[in-house]
C-alpha atoms as a PDB file:
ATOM      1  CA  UNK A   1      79.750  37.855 -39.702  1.00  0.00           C
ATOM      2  CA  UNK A   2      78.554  39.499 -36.483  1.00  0.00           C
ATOM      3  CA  UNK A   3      77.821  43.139 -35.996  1.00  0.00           C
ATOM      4  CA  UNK A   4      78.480  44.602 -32.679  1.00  0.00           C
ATOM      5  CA  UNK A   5      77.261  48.286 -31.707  1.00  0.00           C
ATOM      6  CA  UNK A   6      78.829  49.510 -28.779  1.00  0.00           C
ATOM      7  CA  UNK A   7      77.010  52.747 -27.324  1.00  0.00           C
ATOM      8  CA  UNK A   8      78.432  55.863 -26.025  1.00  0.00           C
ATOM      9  CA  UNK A   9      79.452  56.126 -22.294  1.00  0.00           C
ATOM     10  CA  UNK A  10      81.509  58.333 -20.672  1.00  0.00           C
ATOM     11  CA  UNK A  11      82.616  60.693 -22.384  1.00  0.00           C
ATOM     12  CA  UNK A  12      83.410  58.146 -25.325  1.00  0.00           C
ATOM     13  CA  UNK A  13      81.761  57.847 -28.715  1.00  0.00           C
ATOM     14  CA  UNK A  14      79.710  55.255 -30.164  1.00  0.00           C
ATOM     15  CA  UNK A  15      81.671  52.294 -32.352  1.00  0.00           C
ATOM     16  CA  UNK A  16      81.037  49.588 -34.254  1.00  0.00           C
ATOM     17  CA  UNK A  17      82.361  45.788 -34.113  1.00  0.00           C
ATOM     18  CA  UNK A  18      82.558  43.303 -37.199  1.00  0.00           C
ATOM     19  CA  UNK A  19      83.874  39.907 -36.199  1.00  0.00           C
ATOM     20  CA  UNK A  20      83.129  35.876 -36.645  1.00  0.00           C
ATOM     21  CA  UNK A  21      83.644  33.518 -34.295  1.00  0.00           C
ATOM     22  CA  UNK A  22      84.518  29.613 -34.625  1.00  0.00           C
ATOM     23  CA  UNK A  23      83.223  27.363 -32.514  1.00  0.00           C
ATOM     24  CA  UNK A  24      85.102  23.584 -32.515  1.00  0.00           C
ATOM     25  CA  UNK A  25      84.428  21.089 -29.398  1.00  0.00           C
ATOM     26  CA  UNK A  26      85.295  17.716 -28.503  1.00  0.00           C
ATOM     27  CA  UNK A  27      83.753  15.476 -26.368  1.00  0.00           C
ATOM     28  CA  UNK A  28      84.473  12.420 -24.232  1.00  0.00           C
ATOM     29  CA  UNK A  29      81.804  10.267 -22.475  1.00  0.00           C
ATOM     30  CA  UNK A  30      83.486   7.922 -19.460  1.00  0.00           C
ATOM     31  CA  UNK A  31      82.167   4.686 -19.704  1.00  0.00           C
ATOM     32  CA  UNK A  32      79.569   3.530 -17.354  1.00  0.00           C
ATOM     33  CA  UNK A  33      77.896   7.582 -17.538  1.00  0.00           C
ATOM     34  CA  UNK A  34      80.629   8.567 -15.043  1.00  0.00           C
ATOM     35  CA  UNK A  35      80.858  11.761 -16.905  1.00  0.00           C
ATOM     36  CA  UNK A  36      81.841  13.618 -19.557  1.00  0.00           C
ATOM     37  CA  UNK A  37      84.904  15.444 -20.485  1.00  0.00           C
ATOM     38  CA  UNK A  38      84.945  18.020 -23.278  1.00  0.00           C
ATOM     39  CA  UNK A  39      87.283  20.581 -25.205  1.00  0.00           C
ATOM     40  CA  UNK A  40      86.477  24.233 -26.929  1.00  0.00           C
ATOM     41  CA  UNK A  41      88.571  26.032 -29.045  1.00  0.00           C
ATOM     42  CA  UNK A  42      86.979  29.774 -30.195  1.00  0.00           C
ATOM     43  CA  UNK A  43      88.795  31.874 -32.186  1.00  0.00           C
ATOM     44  CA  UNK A  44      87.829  35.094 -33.093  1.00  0.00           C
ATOM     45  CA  UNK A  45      88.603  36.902 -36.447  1.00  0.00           C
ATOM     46  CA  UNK A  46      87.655  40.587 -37.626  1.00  0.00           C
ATOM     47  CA  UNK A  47      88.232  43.865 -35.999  1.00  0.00           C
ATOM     48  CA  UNK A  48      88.007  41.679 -32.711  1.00  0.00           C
ATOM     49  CA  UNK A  49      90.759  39.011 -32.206  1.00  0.00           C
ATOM     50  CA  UNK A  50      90.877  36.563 -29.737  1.00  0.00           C
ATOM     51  CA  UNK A  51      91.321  32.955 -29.151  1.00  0.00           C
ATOM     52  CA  UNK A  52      89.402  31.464 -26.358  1.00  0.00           C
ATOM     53  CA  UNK A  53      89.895  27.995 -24.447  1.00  0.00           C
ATOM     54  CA  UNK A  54      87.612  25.759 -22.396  1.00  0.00           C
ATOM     55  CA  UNK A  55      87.879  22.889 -21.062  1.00  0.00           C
ATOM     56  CA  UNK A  56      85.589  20.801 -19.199  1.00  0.00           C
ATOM     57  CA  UNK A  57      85.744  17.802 -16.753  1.00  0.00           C
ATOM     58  CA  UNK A  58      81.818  16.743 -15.302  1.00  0.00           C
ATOM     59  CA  UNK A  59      81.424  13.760 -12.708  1.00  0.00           C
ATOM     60  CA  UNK A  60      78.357  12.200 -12.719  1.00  0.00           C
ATOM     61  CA  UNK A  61      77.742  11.838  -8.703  1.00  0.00           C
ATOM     62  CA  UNK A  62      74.873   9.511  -8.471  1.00  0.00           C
ATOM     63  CA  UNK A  63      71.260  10.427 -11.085  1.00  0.00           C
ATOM     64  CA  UNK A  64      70.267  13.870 -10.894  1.00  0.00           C
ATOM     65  CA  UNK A  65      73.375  15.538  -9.134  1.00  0.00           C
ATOM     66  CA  UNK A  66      77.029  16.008 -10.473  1.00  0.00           C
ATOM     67  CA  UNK A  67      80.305  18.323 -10.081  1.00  0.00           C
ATOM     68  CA  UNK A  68      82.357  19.787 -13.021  1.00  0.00           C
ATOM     69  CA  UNK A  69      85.239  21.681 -12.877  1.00  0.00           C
ATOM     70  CA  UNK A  70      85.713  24.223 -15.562  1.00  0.00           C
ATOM     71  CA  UNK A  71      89.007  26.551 -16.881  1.00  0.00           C
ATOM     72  CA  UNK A  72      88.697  28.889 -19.782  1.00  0.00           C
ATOM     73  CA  UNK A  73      91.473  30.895 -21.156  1.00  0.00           C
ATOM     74  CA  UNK A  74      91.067  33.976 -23.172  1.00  0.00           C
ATOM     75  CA  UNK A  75      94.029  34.750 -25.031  1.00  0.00           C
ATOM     76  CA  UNK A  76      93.247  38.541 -26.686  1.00  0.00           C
ATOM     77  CA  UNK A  77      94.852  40.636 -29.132  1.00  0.00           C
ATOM     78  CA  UNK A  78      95.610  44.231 -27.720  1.00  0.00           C
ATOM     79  CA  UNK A  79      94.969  43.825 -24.234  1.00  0.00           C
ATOM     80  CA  UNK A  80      95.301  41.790 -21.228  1.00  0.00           C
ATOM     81  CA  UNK A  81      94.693  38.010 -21.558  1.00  0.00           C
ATOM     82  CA  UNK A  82      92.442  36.475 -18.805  1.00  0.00           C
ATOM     83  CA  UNK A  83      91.362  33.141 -17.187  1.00  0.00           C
ATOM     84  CA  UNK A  84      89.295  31.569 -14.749  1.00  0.00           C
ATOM     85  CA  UNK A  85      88.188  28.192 -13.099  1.00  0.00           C
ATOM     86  CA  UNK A  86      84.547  27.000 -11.815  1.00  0.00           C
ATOM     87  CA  UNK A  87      83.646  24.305 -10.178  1.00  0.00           C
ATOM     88  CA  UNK A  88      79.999  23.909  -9.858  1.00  0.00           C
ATOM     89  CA  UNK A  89      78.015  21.328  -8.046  1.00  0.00           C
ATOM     90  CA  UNK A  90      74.607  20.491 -10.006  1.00  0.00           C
ATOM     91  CA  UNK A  91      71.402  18.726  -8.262  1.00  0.00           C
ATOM     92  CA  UNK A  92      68.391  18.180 -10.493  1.00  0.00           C
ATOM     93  CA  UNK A  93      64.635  16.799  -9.058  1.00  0.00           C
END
């Protein structure tokens, strides 16, 4: 069980968060390291509800760089759901 204290700011008073999260992933190597695919499902449980998505495609390039493309989804309880993609290009030395 997490504890969240949120502090006072404009005008609105201090309040406090109690909420667990699950964390369950799956993930797929490509054969010959060409990359890695993966899934996350997150829900959320407490005075904080939520159920998050991710999903995850990486390409290995060549050793030491790669691309992944990333979309999470954030469906939440009592206001606005929201999503977004990445795509990131990685080069390590």
């Amino acid at each position: 069980m997490n504890r969240n204290s949120i502090p006072a700011f404009a005008g609105r008073f201090a309040s406090t968060l109690n909420y667990s999260t699950l964390f369950v992933t799956g993930q797929y190597f490509l054969p010959g390291e060409l990359g890695v695919a993966s899934a996350t499902v997150s829900p959320t449980f407490g005075d904080f509800k939520r159920l998050a998505l991710d999903f995850l495609a990486q390409w290995n390039i060549r050793t030491g760089m790669n691309l992944s493309l990333q979309y999470s989804y954030f469906n939440n309880q009592g206001f606005a759901n929201d999503d977004f993609w990445s795509l990131k290009y990685r080069l390590e030395y």
